[in-house]
PDB file of N, CA and C in Angstrom:
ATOM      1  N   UNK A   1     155.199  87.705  53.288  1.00  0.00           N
ATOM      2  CA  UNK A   1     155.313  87.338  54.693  1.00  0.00           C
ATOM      3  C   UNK A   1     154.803  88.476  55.568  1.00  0.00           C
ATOM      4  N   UNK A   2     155.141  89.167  55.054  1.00  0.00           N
ATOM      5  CA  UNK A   2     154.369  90.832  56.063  1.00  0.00           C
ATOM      6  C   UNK A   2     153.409  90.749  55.750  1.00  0.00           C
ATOM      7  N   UNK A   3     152.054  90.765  54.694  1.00  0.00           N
ATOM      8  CA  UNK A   3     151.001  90.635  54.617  1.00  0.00           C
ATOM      9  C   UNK A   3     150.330  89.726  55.020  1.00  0.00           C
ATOM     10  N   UNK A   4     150.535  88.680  55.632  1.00  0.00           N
ATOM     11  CA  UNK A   4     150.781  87.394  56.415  1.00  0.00           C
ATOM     12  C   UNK A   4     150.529  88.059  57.896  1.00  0.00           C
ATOM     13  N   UNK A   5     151.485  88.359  57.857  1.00  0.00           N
ATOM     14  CA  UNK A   5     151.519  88.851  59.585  1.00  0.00           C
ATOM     15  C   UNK A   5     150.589  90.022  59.833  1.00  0.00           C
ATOM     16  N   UNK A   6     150.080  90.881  58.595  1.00  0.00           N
ATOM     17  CA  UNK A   6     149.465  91.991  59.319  1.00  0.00           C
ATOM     18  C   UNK A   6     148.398  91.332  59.528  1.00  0.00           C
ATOM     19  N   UNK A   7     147.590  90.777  58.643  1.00  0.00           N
ATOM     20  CA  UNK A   7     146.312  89.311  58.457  1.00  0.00           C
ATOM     21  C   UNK A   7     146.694  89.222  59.702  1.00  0.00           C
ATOM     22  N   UNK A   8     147.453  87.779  60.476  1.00  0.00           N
ATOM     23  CA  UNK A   8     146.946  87.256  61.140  1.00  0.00           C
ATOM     24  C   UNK A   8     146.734  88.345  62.524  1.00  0.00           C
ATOM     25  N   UNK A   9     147.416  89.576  62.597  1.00  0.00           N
ATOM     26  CA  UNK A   9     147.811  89.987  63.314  1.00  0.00           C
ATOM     27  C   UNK A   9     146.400  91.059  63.910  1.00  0.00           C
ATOM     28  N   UNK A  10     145.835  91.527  62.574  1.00  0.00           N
ATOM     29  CA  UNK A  10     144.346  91.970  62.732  1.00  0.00           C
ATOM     30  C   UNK A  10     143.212  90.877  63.111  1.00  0.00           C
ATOM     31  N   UNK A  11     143.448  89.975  62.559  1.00  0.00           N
ATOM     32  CA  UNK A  11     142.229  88.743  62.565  1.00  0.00           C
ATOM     33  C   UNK A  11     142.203  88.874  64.295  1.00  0.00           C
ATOM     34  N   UNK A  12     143.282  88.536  64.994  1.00  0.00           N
ATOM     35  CA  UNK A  12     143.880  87.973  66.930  1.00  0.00           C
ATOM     36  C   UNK A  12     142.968  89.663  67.430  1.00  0.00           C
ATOM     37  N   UNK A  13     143.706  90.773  66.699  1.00  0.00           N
ATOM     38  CA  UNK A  13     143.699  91.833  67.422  1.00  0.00           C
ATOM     39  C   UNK A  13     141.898  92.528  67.532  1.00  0.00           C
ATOM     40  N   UNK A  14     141.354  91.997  66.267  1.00  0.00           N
ATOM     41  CA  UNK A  14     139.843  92.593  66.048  1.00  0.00           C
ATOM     42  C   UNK A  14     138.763  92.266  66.331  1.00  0.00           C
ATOM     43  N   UNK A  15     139.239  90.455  66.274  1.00  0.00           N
ATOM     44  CA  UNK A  15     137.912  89.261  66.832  1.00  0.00           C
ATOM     45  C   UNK A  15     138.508  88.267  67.764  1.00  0.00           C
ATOM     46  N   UNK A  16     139.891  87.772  68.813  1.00  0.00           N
ATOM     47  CA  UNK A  16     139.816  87.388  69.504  1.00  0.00           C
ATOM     48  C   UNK A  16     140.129  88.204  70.661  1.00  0.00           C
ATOM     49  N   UNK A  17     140.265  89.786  70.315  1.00  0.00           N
ATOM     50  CA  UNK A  17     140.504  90.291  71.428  1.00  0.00           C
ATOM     51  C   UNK A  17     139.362  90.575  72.741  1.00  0.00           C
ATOM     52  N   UNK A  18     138.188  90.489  71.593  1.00  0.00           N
ATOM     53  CA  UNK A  18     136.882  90.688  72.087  1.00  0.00           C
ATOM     54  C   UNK A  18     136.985  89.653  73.418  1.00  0.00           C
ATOM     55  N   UNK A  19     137.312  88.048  73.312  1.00  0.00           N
ATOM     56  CA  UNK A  19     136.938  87.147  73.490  1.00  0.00           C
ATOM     57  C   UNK A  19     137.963  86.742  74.897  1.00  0.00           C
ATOM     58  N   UNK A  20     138.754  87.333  74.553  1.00  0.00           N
ATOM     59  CA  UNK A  20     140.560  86.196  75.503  1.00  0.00           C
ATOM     60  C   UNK A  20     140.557  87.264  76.413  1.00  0.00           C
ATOM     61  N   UNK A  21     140.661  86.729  77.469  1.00  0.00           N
ATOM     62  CA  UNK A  21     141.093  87.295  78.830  1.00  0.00           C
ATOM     63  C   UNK A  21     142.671  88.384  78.718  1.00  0.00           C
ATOM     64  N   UNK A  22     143.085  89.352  79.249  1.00  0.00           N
ATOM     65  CA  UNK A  22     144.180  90.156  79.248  1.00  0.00           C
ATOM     66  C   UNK A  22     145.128  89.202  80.014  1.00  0.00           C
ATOM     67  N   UNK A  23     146.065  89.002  79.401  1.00  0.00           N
ATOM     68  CA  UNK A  23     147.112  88.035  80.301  1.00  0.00           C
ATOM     69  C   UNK A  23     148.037  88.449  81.616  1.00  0.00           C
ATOM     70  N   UNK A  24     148.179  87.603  82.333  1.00  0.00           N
ATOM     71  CA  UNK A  24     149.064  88.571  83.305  1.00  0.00           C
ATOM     72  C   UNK A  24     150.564  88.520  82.826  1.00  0.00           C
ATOM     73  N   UNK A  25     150.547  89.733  83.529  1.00  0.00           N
ATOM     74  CA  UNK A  25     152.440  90.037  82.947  1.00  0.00           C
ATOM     75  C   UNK A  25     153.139  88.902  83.881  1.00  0.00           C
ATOM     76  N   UNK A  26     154.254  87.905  83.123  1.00  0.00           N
ATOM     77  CA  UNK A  26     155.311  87.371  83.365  1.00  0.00           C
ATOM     78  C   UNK A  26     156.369  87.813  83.295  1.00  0.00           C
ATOM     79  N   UNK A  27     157.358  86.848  83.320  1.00  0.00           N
ATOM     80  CA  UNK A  27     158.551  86.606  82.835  1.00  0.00           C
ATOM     81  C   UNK A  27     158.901  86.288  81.390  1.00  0.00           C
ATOM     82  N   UNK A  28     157.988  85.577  80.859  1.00  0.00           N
ATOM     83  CA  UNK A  28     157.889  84.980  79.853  1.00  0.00           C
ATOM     84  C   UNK A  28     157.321  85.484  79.078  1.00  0.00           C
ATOM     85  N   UNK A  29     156.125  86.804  79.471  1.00  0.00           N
ATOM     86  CA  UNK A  29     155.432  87.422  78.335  1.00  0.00           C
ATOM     87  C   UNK A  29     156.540  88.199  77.708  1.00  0.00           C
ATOM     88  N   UNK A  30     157.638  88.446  78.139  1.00  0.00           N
ATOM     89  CA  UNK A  30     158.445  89.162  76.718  1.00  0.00           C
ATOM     90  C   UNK A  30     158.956  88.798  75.961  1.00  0.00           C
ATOM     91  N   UNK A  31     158.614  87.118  75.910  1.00  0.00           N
ATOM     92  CA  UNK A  31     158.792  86.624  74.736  1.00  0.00           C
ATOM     93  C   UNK A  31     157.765  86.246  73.529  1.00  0.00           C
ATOM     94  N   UNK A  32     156.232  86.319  74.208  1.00  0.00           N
ATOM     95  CA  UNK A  32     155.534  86.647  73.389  1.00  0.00           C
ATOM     96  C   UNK A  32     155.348  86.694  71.826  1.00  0.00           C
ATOM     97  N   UNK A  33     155.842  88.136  71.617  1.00  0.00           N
ATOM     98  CA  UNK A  33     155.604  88.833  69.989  1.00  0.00           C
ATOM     99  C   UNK A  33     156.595  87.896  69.561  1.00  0.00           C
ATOM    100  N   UNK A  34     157.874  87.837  69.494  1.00  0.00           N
ATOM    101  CA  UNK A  34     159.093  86.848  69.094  1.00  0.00           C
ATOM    102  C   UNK A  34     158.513  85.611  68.735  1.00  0.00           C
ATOM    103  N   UNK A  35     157.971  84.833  70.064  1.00  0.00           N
ATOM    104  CA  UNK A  35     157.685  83.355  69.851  1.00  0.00           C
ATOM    105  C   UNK A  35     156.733  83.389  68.264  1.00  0.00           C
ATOM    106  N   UNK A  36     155.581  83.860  68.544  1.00  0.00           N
ATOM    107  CA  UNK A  36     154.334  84.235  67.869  1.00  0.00           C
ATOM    108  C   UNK A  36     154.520  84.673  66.486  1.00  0.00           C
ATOM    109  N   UNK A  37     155.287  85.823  66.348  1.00  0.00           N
ATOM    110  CA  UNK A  37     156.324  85.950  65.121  1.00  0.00           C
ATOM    111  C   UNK A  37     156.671  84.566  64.196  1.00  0.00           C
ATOM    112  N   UNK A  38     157.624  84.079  65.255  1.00  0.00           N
ATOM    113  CA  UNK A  38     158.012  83.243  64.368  1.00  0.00           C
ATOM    114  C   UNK A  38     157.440  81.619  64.110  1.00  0.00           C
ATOM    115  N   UNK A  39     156.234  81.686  64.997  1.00  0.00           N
ATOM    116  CA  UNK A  39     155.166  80.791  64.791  1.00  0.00           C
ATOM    117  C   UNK A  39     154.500  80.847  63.282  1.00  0.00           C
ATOM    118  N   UNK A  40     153.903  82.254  63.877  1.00  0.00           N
ATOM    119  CA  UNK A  40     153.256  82.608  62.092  1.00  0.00           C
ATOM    120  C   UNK A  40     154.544  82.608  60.827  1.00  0.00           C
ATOM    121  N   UNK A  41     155.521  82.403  61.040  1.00  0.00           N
ATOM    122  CA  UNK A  41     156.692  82.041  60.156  1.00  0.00           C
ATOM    123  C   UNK A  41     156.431  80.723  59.759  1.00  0.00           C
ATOM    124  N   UNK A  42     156.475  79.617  60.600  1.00  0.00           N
ATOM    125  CA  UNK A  42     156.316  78.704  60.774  1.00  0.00           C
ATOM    126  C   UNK A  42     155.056  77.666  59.953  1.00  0.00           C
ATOM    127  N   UNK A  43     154.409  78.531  60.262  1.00  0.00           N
ATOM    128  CA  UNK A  43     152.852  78.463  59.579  1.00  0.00           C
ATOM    129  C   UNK A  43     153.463  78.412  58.032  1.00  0.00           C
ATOM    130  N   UNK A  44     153.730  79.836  57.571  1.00  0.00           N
ATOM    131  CA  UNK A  44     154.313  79.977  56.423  1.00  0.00           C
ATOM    132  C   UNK A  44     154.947  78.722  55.883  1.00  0.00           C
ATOM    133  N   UNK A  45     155.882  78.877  56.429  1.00  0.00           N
ATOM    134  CA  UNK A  45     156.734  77.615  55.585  1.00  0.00           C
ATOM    135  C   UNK A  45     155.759  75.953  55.544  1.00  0.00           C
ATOM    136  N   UNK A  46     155.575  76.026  56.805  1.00  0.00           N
ATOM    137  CA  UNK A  46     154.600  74.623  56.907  1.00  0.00           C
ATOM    138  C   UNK A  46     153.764  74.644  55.367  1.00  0.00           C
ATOM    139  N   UNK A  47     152.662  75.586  54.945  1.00  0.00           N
ATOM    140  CA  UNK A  47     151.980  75.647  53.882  1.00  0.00           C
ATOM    141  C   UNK A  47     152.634  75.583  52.438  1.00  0.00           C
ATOM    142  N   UNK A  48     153.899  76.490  52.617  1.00  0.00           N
ATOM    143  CA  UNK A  48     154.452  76.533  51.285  1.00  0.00           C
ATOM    144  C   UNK A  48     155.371  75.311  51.064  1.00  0.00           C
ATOM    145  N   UNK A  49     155.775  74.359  52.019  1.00  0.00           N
ATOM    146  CA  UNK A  49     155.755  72.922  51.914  1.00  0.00           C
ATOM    147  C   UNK A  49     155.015  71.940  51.578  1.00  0.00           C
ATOM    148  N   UNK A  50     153.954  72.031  52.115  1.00  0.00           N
ATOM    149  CA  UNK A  50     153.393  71.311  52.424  1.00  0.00           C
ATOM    150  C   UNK A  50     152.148  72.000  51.037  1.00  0.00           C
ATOM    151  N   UNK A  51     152.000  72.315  50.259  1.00  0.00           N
ATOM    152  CA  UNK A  51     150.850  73.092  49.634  1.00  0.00           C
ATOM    153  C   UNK A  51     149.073  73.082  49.878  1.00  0.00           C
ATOM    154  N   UNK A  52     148.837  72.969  50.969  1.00  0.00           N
ATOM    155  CA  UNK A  52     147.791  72.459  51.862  1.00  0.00           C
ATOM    156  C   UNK A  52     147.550  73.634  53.264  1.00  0.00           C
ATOM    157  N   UNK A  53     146.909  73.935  53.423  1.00  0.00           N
ATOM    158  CA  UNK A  53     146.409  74.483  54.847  1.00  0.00           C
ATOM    159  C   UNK A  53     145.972  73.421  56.262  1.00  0.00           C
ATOM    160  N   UNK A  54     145.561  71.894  55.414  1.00  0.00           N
ATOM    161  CA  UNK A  54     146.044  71.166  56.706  1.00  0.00           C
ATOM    162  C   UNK A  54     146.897  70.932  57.551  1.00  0.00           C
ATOM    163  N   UNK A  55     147.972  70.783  57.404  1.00  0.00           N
ATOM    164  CA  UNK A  55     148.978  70.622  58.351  1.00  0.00           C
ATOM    165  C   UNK A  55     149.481  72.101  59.038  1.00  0.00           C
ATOM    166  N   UNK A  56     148.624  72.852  58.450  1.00  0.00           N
ATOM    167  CA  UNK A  56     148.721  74.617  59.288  1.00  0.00           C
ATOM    168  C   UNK A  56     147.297  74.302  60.224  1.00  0.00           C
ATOM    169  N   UNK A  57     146.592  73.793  59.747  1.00  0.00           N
ATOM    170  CA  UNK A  57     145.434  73.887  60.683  1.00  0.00           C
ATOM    171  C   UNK A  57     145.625  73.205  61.978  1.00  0.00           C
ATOM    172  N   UNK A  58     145.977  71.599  61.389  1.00  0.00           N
ATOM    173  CA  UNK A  58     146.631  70.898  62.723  1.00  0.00           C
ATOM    174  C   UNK A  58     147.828  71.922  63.439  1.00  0.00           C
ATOM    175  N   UNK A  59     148.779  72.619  63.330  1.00  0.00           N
ATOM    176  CA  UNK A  59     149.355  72.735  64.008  1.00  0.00           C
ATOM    177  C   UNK A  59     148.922  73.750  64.894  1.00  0.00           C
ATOM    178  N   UNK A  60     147.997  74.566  63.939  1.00  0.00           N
ATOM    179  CA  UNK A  60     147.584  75.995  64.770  1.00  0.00           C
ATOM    180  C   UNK A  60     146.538  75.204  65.971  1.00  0.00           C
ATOM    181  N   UNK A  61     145.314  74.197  65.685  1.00  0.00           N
ATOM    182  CA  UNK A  61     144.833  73.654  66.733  1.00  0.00           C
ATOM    183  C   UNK A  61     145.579  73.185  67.671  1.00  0.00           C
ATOM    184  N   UNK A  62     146.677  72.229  67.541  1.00  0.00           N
ATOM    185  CA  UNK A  62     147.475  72.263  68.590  1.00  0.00           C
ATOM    186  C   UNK A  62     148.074  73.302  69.389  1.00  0.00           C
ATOM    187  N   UNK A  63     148.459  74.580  68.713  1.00  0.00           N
ATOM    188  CA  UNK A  63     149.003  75.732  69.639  1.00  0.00           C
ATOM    189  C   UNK A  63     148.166  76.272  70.819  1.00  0.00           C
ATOM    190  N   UNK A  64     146.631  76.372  69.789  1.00  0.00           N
ATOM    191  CA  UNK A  64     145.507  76.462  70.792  1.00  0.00           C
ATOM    192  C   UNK A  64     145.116  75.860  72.153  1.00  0.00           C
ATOM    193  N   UNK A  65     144.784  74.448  71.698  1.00  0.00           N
ATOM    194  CA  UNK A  65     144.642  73.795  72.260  1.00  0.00           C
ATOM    195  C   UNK A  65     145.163  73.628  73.543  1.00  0.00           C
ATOM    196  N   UNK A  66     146.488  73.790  73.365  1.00  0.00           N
ATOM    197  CA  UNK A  66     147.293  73.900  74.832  1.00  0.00           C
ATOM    198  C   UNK A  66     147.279  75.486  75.453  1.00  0.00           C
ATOM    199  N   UNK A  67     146.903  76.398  74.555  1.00  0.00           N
ATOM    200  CA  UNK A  67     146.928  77.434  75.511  1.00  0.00           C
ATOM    201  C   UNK A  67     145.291  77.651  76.127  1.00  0.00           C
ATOM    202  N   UNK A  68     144.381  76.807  75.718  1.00  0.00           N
ATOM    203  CA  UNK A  68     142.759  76.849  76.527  1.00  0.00           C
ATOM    204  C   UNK A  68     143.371  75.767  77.330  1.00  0.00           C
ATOM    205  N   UNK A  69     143.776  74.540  77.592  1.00  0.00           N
ATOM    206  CA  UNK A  69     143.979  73.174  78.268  1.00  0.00           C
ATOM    207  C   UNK A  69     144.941  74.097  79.490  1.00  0.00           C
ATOM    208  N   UNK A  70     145.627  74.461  79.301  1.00  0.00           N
ATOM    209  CA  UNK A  70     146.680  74.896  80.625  1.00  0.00           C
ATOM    210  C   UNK A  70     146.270  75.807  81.195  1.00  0.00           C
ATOM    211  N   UNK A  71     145.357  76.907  81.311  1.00  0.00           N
ATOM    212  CA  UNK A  71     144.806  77.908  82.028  1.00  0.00           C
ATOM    213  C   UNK A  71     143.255  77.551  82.020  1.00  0.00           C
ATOM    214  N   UNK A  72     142.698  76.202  81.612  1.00  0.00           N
ATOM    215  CA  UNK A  72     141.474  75.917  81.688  1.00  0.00           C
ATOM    216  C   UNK A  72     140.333  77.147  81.435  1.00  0.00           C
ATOM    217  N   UNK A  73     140.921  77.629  80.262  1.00  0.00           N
ATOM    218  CA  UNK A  73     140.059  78.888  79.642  1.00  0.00           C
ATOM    219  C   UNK A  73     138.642  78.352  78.385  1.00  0.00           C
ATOM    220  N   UNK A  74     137.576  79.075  78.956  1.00  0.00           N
ATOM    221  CA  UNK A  74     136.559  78.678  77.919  1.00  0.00           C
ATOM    222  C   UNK A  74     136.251  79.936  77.747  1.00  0.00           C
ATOM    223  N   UNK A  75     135.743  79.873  76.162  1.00  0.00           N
ATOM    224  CA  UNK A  75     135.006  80.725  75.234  1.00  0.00           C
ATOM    225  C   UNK A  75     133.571  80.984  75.294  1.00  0.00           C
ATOM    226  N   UNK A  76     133.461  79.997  75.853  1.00  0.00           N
ATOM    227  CA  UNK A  76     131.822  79.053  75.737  1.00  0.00           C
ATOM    228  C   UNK A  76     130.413  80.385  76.647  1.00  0.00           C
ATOM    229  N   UNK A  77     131.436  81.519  77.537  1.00  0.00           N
ATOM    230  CA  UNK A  77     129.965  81.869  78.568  1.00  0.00           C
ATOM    231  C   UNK A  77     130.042  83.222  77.631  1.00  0.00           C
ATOM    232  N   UNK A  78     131.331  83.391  76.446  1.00  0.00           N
ATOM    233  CA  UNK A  78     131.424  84.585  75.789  1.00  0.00           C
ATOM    234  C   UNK A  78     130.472  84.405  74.532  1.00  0.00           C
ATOM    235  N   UNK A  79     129.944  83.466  74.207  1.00  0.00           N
ATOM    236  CA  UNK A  79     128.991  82.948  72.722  1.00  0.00           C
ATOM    237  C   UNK A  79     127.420  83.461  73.170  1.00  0.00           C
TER     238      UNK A  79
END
């Protein structure tokens, strides 16, 4: 599970940092690392249930999905 998290944690930090806007500080960003944490937990178990990376993929597109859809963020002028 820690090797898990350092993975996903380099993958966000090395190649989407390039890409994602710096967020503004909330209220809510200190929940952040926690939520995210235990997302990629989540992930975990989803796969080792499920023995498949689909239903990790669907869910991770959905996480996405709503965080480009609600701040109407594109990738698209960074390609």
């Amino acid at each position: 599970m820690l090797l898990l998290l350092v993975l996903a944690g380099l993958i966000h930090a090395l190649f989407w940092a390039k890409f994602l806007p710096i967020a503004e500080p909330t209220e809510l960003t200190r929940f952040s690392i926690p939520l995210n944490l235990g997302l990629t937990g989540a992930y975990y178990w989803l796969y080792r249930r499920s023995g498949s990376m689909w239903p990790v993929f669907v869910v991770h597109f959905l996480v996405d999905a709503q965080l480009v859809w609600i701040p109407q963020y594109s990738i698209l002028p960074d390609i």
